[in-house]
Protein backbone atom coordinates (compact mmCIF):
# COMPACT_ATOMS: atom_id res chain seq x y z
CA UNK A 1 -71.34 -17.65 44.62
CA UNK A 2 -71.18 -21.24 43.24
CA UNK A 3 -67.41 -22.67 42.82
CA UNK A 4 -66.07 -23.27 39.20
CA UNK A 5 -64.41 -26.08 38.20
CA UNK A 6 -62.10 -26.44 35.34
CA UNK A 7 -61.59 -29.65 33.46
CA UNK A 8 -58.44 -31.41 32.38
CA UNK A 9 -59.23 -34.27 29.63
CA UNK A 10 -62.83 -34.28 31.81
CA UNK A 11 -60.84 -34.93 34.97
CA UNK A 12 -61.63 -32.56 37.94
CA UNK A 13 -58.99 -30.40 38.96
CA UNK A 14 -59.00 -32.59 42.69
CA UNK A 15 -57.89 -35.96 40.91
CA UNK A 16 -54.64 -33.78 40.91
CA UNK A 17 -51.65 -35.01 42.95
CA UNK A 18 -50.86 -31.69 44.18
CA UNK A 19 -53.33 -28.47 43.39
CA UNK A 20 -52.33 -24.67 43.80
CA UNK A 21 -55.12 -22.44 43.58
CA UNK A 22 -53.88 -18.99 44.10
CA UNK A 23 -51.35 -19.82 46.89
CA UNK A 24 -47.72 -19.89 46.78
CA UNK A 25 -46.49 -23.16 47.07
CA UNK A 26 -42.66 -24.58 46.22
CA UNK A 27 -42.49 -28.32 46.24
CA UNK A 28 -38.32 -30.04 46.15
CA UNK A 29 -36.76 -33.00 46.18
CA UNK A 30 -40.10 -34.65 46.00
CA UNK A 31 -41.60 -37.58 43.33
CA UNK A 32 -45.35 -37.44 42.33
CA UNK A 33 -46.78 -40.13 40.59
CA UNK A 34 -49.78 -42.68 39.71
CA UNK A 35 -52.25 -39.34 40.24
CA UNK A 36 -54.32 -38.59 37.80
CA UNK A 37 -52.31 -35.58 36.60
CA UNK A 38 -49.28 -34.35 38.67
CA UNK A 39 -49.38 -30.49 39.38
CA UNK A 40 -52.53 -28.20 38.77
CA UNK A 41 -51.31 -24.63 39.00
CA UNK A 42 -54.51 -22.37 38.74
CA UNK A 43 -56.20 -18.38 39.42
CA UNK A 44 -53.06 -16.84 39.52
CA UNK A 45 -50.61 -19.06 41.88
CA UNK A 46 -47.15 -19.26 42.16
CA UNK A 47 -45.77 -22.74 42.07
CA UNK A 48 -41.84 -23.92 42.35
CA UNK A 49 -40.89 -27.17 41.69
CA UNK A 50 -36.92 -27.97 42.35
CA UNK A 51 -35.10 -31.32 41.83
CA UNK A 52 -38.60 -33.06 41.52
CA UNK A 53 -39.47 -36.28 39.55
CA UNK A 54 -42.90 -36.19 38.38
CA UNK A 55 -43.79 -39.13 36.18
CA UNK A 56 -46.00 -41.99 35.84
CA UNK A 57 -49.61 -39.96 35.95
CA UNK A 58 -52.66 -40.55 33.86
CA UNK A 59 -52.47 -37.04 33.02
CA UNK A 60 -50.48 -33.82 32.63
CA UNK A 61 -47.02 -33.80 34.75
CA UNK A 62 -47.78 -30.09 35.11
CA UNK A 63 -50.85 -28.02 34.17
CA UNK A 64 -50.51 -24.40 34.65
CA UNK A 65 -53.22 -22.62 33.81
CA UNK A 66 -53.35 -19.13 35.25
CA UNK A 67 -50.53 -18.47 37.36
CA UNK A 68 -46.53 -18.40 37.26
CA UNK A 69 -44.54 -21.88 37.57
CA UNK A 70 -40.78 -22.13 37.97
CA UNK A 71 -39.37 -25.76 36.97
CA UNK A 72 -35.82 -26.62 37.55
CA UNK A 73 -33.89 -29.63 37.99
CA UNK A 74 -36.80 -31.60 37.40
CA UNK A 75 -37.57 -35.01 35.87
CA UNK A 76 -41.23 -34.94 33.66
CA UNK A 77 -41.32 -38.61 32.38
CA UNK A 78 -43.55 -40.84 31.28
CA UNK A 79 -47.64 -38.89 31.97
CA UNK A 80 -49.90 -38.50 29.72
CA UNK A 81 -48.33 -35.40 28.31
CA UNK A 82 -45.73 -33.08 29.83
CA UNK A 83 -46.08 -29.31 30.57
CA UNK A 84 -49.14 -27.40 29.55
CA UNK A 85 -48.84 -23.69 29.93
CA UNK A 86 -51.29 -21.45 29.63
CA UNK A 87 -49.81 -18.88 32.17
CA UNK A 88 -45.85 -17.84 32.83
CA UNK A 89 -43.98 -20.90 32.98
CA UNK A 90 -40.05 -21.29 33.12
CA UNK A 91 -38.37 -24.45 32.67
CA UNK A 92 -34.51 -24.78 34.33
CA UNK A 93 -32.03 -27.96 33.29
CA UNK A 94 -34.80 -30.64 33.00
CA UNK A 95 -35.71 -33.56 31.38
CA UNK A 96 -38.98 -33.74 29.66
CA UNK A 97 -38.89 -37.80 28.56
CA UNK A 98 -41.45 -40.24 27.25
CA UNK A 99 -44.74 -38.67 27.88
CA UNK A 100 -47.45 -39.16 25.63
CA UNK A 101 -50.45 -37.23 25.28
CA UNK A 102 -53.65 -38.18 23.95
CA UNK A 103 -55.43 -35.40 22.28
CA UNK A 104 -58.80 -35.26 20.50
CA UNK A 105 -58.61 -31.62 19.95
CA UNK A 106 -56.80 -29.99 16.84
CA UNK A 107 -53.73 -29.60 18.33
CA UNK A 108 -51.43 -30.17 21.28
CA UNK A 109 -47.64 -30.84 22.21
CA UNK A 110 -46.73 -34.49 23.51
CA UNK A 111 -43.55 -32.87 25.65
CA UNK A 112 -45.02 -29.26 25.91
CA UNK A 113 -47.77 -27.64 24.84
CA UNK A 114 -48.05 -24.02 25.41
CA UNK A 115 -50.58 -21.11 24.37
CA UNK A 116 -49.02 -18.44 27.31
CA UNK A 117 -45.31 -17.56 28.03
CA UNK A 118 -42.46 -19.62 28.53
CA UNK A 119 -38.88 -20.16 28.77
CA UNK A 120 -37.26 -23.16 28.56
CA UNK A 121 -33.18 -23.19 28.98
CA UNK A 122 -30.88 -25.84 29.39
CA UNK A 123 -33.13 -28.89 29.42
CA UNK A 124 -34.13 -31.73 27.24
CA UNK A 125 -37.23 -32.40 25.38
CA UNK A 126 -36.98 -36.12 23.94
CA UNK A 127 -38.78 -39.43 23.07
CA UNK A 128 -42.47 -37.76 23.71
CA UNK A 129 -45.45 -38.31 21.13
CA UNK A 130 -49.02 -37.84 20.44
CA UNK A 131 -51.54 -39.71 19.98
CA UNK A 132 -55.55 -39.08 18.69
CA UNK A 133 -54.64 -35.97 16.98
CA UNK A 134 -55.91 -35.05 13.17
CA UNK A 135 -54.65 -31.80 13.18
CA UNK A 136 -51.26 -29.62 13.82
CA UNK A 137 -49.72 -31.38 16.78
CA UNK A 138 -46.39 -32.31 18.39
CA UNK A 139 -44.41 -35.08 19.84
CA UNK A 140 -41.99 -33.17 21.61
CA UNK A 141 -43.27 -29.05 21.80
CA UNK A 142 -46.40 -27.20 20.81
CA UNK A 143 -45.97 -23.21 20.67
CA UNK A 144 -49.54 -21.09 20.13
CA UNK A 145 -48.47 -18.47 22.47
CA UNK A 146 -44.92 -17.27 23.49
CA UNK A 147 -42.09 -19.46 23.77
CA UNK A 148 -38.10 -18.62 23.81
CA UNK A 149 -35.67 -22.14 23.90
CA UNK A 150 -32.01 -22.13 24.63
CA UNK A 151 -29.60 -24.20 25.03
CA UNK A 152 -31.49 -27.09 25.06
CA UNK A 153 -32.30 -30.94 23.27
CA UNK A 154 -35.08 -31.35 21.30
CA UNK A 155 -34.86 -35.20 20.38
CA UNK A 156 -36.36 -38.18 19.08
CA UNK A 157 -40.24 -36.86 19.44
CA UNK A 158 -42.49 -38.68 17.03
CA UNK A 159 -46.33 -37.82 16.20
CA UNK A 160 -47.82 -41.31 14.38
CA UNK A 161 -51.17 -39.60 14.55
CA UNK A 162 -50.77 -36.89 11.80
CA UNK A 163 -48.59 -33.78 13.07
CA UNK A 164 -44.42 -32.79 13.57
CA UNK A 165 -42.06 -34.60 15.49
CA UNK A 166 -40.04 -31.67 16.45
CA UNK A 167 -41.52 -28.22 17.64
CA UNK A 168 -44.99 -27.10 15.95
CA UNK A 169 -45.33 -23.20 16.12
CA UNK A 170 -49.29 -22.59 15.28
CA UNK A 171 -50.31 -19.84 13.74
CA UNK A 172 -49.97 -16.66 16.31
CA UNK A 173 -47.19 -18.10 17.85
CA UNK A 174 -43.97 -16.66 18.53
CA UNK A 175 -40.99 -18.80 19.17
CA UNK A 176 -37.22 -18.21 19.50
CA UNK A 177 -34.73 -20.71 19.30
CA UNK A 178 -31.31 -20.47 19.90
CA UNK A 179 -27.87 -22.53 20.38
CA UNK A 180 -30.28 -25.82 20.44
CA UNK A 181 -30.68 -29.28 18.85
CA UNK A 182 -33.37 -30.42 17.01
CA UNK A 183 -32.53 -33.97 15.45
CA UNK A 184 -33.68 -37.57 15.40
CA UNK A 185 -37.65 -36.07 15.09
CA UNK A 186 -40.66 -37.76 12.70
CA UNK A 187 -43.37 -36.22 11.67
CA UNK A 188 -46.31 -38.31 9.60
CA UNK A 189 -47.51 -35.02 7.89
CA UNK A 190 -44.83 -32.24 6.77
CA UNK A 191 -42.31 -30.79 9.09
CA UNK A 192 -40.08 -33.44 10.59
CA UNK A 193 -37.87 -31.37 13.31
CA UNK A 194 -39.73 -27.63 12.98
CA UNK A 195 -43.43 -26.80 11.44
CA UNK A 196 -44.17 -23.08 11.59
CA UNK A 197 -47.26 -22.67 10.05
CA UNK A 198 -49.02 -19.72 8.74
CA UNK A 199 -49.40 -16.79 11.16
CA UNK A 200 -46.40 -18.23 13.10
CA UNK A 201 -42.76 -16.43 13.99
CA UNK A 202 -40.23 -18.38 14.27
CA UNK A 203 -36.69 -17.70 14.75
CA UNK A 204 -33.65 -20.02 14.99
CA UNK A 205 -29.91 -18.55 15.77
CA UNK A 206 -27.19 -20.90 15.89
CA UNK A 207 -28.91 -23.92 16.00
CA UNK A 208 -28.69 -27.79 14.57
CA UNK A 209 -31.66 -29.40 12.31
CA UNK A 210 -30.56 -32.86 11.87
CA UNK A 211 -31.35 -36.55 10.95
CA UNK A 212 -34.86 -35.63 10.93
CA UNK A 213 -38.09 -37.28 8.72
CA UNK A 214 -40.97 -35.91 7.49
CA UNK A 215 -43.92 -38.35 6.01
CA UNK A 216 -44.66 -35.45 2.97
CA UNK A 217 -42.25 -32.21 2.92
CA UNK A 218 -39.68 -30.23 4.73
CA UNK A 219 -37.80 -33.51 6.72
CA UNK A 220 -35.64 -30.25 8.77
CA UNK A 221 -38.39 -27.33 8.56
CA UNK A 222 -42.10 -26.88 7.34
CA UNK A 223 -42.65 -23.44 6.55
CA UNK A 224 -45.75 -21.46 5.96
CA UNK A 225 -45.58 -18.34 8.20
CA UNK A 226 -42.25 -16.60 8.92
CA UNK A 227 -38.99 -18.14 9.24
CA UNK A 228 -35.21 -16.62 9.78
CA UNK A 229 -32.62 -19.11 10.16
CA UNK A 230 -29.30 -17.37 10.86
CA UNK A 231 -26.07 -19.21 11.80
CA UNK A 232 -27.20 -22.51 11.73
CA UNK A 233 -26.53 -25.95 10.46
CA UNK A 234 -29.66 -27.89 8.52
CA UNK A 235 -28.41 -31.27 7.93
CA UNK A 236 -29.12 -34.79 7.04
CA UNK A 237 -32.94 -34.50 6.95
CA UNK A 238 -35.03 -36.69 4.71
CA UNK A 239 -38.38 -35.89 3.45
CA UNK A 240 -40.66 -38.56 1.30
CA UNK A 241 -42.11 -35.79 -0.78
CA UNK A 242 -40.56 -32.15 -1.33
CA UNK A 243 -37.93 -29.87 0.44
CA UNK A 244 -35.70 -32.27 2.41
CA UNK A 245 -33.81 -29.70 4.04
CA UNK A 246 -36.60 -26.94 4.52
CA UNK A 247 -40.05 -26.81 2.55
CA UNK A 248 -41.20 -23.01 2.52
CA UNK A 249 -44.57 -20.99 1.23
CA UNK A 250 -44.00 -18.09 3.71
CA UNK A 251 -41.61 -15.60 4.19
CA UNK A 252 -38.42 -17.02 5.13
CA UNK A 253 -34.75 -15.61 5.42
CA UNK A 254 -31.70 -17.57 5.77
CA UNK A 255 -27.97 -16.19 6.72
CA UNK A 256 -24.92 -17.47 7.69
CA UNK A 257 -26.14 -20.88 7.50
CA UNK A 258 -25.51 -24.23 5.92
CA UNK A 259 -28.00 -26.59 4.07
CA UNK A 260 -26.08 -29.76 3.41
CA UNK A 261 -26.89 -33.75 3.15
CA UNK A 262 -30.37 -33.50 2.78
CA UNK A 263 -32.53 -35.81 0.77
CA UNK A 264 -36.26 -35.59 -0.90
CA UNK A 265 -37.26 -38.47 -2.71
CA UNK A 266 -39.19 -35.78 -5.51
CA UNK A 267 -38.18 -32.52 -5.66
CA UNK A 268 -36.21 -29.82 -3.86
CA UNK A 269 -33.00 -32.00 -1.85
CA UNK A 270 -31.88 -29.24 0.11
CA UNK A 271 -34.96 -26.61 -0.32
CA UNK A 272 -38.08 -26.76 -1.57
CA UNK A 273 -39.62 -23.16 -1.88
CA UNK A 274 -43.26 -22.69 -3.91
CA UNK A 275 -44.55 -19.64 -2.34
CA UNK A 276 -44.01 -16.39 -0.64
CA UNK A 277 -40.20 -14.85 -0.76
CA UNK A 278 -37.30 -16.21 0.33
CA UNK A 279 -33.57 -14.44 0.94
CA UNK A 280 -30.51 -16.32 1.09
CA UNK A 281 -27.50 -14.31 1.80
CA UNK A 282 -23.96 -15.54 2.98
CA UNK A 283 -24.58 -19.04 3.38
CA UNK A 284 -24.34 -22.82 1.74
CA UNK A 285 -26.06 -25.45 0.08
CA UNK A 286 -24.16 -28.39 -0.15
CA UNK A 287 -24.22 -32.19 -0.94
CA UNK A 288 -28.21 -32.71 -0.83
CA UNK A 289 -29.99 -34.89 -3.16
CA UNK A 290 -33.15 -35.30 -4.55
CA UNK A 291 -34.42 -38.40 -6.56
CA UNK A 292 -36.08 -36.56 -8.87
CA UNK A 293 -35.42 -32.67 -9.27
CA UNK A 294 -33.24 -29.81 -8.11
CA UNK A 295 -31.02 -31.52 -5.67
CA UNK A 296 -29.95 -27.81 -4.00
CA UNK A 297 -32.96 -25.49 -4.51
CA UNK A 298 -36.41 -25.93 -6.27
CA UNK A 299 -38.05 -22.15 -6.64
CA UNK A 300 -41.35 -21.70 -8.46
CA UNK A 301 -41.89 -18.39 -6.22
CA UNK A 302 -39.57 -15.47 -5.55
CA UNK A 303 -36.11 -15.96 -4.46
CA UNK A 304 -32.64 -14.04 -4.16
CA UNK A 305 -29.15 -16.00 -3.77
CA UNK A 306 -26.56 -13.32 -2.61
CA UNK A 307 -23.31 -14.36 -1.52
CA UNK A 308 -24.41 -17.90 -1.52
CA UNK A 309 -22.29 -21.63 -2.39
CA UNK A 310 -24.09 -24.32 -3.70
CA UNK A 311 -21.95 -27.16 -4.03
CA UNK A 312 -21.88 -30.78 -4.92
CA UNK A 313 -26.24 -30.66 -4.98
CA UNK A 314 -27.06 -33.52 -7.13
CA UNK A 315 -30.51 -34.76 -8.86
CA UNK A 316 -31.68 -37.35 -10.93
CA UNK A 317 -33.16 -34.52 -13.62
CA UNK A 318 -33.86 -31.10 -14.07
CA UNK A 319 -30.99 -29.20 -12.05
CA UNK A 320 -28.61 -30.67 -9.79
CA UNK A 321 -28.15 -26.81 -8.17
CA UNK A 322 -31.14 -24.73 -8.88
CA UNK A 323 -34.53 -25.78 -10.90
CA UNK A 324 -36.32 -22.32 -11.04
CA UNK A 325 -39.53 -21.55 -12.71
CA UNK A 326 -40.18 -18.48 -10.73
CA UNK A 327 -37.93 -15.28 -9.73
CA UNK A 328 -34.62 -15.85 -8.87
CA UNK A 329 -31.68 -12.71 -8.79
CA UNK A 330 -28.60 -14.83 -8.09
CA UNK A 331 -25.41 -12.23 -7.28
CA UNK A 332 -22.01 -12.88 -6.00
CA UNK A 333 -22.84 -16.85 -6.00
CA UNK A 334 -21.57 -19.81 -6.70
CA UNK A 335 -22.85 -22.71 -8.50
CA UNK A 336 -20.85 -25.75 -9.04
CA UNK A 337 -20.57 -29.52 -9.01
CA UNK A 338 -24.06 -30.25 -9.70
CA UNK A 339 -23.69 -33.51 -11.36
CA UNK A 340 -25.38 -34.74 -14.97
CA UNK A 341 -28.43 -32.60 -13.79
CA UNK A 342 -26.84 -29.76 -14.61
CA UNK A 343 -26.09 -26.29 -12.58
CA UNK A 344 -28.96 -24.23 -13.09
CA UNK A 345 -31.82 -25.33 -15.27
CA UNK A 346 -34.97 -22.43 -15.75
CA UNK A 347 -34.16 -18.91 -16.68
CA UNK A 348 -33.08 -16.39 -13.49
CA UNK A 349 -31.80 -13.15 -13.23
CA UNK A 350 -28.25 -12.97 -13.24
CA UNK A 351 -27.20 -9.88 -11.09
CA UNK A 352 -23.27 -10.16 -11.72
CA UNK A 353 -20.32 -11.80 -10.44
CA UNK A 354 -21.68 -14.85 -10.22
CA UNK A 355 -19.48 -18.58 -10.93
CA UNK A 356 -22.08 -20.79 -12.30
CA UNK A 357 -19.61 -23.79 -13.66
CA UNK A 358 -21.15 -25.26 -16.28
CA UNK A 359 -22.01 -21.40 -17.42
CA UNK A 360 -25.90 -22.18 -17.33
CA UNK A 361 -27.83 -18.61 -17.59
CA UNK A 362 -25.20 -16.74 -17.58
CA UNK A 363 -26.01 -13.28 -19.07
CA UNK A 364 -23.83 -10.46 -16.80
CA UNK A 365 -20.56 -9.38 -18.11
CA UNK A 366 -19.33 -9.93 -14.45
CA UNK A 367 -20.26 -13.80 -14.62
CA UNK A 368 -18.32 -16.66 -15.89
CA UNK A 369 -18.01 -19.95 -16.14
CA UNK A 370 -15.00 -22.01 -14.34
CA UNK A 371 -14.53 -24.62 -12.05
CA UNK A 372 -14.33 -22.50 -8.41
CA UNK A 373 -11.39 -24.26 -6.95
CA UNK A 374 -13.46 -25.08 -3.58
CA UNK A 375 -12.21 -26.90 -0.85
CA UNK A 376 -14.92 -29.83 1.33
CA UNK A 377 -17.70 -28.82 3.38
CA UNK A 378 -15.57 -28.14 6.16
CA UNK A 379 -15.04 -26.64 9.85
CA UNK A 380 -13.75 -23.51 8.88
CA UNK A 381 -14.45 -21.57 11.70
CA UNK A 382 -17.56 -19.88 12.67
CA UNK A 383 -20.66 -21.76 13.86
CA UNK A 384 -21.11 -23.87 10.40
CA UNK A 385 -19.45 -25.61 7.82
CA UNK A 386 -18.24 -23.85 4.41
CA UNK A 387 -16.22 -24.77 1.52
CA UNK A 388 -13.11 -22.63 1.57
CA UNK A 389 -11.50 -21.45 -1.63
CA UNK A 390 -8.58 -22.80 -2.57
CA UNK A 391 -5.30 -21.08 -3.71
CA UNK A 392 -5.47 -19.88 -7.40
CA UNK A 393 -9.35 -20.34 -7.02
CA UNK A 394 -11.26 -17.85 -9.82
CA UNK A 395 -13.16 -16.51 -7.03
CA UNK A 396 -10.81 -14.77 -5.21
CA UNK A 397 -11.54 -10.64 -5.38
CA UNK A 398 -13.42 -11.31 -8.49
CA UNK A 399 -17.03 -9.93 -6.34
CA UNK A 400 -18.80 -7.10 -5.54
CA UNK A 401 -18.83 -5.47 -1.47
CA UNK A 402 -22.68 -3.95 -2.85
CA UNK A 403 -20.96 -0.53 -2.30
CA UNK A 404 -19.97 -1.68 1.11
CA UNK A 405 -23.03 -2.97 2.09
CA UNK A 406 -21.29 -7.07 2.31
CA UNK A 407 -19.19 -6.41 5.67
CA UNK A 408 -18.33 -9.75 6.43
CA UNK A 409 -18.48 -13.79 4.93
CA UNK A 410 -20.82 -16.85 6.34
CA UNK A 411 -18.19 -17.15 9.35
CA UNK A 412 -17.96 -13.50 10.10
CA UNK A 413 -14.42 -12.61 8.32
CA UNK A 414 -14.46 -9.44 7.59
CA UNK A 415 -14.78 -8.70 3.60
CA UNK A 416 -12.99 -7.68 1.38
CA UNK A 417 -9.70 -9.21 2.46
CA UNK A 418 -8.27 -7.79 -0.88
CA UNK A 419 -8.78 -5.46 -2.90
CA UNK A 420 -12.55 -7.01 -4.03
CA UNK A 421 -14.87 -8.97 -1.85
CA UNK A 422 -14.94 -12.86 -2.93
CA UNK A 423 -17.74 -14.44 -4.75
CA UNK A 424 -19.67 -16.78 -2.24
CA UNK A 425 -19.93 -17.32 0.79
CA UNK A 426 -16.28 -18.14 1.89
CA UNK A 427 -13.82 -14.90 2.20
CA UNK A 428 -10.36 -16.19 1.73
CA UNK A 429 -8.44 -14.11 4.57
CA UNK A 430 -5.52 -12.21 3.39
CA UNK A 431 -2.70 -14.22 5.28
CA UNK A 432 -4.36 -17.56 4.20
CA UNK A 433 -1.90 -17.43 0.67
CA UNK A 434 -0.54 -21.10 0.60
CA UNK A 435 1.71 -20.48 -2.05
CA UNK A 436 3.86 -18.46 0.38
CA UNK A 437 4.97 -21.85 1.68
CA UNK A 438 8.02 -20.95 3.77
CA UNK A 439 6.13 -17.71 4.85
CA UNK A 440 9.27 -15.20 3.69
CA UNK A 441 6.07 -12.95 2.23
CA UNK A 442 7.28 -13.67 -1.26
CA UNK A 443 6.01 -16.33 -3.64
CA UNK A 444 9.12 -17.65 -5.46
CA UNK A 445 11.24 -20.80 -6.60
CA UNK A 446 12.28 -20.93 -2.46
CA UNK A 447 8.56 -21.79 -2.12
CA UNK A 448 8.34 -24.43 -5.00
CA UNK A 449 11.45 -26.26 -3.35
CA UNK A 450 9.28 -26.20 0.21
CA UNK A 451 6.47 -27.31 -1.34
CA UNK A 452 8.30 -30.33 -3.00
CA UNK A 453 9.87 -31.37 0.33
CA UNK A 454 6.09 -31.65 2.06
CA UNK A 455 4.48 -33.50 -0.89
CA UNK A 456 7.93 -35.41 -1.46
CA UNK A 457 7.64 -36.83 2.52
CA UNK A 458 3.72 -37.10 2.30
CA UNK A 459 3.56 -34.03 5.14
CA UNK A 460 0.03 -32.91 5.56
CA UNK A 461 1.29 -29.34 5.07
CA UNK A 462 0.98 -30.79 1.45
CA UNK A 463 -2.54 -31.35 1.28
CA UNK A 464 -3.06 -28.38 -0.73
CA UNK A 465 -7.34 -29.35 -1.64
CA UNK A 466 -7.69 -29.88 1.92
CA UNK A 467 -9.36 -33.60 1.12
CA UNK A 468 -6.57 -35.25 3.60
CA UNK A 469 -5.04 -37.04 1.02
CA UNK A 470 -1.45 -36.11 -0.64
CA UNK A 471 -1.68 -36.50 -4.07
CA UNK A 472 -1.79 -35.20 -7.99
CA UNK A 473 -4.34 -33.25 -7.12
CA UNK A 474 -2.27 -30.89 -4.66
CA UNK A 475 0.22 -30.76 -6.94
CA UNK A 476 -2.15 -29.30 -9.37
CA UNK A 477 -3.83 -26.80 -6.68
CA UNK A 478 0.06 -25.56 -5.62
CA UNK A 479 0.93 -24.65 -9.04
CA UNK A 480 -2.53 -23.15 -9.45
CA UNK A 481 -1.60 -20.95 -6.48
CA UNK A 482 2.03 -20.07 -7.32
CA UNK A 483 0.82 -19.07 -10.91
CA UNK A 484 -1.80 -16.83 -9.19
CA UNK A 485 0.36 -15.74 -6.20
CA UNK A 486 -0.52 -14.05 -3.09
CA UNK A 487 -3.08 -10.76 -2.92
């Protein structure tokens, strides 16, 4: 029977430094480099590779084709490309650094590239890029089969050639992320740090998007497949076009999470969403911007806001908060601080108990307009920043629980802490009541006098606004909460 041989970038699988062909082979404590590709795993071998630098090949660092690799402890720097799995791989605390891949093909991943399944845990994926690509590729990770990160860096991957920086998910990929980085990305097309594109799954659980850029939209997140970001922090991103924070025209849900500091220099600061549904439940939008409109949230598609703070979102026009000119039910939310642009500007569906504080759209006998008393984006507690409500804020019990159905807040407080959940995200817990200052249980002139005595000496106990200044201001918010005493 005449012997096949597979091709790497036309390179014969013998120009390898070290080839595995359906052996069992464990290589450690060893470097391999100036080959014209590192490791071929192939046919169905097993291949370990322990405290190994590989680096400095005209080709792959590791090609596993059809067979289970182990990598741990391992340096992959500076080949033409990475990892690329098209078996089982695992990858153990390593470095994945510098590599770039040249690809004429569609698609590819400058760190990893990976169309079987793979695990990747406590390792770093940073400063890799591709080059020659016209279609959906990646500097630092390309997902088309099944691919779980944890605990790990994804950093400072660029793709000048028309693709993400980040992590690309094609379409039939699924990919989990979780308690990971992915920051200091570029993409030249849309998705900065994350594109998931149509036909894709991709999940994220407490994880940081951050300082990334995308040439068009979504500088954080491109979506067009399925997204669910829950318990995670989206933050500083920058796009040149739309949807600084994310960009979405899939199905996307978001919980317990925090959108905040993005920019776009159009539309949509913090999110840019134009097709498909998206759910937004127990989380924030806070202090993004976009040059033109809607400096929180640009909807033209279908959208529902439960539970949700948008805060401090500013635009040049056409809705600081929200522009919508599709279907938005906002319940239980809060809109505020949204600058000349205004809170809400489009028509929405208001579903009740809702703080929208310049009283934009406001049409439910529940909903009202006021100023929410709402402390800075802030560490709270829980995974993510939230604005906290102050004392004598309107918020306070003034909700809806959804019949019991709203168990707990963006950190994980249990709600209702009184006798009504609170409206956003942010559950003021029942022993937080500040105008109980010398904690007797009562709110009377004994706590006026200690109050006095903090602000009087400048005590922080007297930053009452929680903006780490003592001032007017917490005088104000002290007799707000006195007047409104404790639940």
């Amino acid at each position: 029977m005449k012997r096949r041989y597979r091709q790497y970038r036309h390179r014969e699988r013998n120009s390898f430094g070290i080839v595995n062909s359906m052996g069992e082979i464990t290589v450690s404590n060893s470097m391999l480099t100036a080959n014209r590709g590192g490791i071929l795993n192939d046919n169905g071998g097993t291949l370990t590779v322990v405290a190994c630098s590989i680096g400095g090949n005209s080709g792959r660092g590791i090609v596993n084709s059809a067979g289970d690799v182990s990598v741990a402890e391992s340096t992959i720097i500076q080949n033409e490309g990475g990892i690329s799995n098209g078996g089982t791989t695992t990858v153990i605390a390593s470095t994945i650094i510098d590599n770039v891949a040249f690809i004429s093909a569609a698609h590819g991943g400058g760190g990893i590239g990976n169309s079987g399944t793979m695990t990747v845990t406590d390792s770093t994926i940073s400063f890799n890029s591709v080059e020659g690509s016209s279609g959906l590729s990646s500097g630092g990770v390309f997902n088309a089969g099944a691919l779980t990160v944890s605990n790990s860096i994804v950093a400072d991957n660029f793709c000048p050639a028309g693709g993400t920086g980040g992590i690309a998910n094609w379409s039939g990929g699924v990919m989990t992320v979780t308690d990971s980085t992915i920051s200091g990305n570029s993409g030249s097309r849309s998705g900065g740090g994350i594109r998931n594109d149509k036909g894709g799954v991709l999940s994220l659980l407490q994880c940081t998007i951050s300082n990334n850029t995308a040439d068009l939209n979504g500088g954080g997140i491109s979506n067009s497949g399925e997204l669910a970001v829950i318990d995670s922090m989206i933050t500083s991103n920058s796009a040149v076009l739309d949807g600084g924070g994310i960009t979405t025209s899939g199905q996307s849900t978001l919980s317990g999470s925090t959108i905040s500091g993005n920019t776009a220099l159009r539309d949509g600061g913090g999110v840019f969403h134009d097709s498909g549904n998206l759910n937004a439940a127990n989380s924030t939008i806070s202090e993004n911007s976009a040059t033109a409109r809607a400096g929180g949230v640009w909807n033209s598609a279908t959208m529902t806001l439960t539970n949700a703070t948008l805060a401090g979102n500013t635009a040049d026009f056409g809705g600081g908060g929200i522009r919508n000119t599709g279907s938005l039910d906002l319940s239980n939310s809060i809109v505020a601080y949204s600058g000349s642009a205004g809170d809400i500007v489009g028509s929405y569906t208001d579903a009740g108990h809702n703080i929208v504080e310049d009283g934009s759209g406001i049409t439910h006998p529940t909903s009202f307009a006021a100023d929410p008393l709402l402390g800075p984006l802030a560490d709270n507690g829980g995974p993510t920043l939230t604005h906290a409500l102050l004392p004598g804020s309107p918020a306070i019990d003034a909700g809806d629980c959804a019949g019991g159905t709203v168990t707990e807040d963006q950190r994980g407080v249990p709600r209702p802490q009184g006798p009504a959940c609170d409206i956003g995200a942010f559950e003021l817990e029942s022993e937080d009541c500040y105008a109980d200052c010398n904690g007797d249980g009562e709110v009377n002139t004994l706590d006026f006098i200690c109050f006095l005595n903090h602000f009087t000496a400048g005590d922080p106990a007297a930053d009452c606004n929680g903006d780490g200044e003592v001032n007017t201001l917490d005088f104000i918010c002290f007799l707000n909460a006195f007047v409104a005493g404790c639940p």
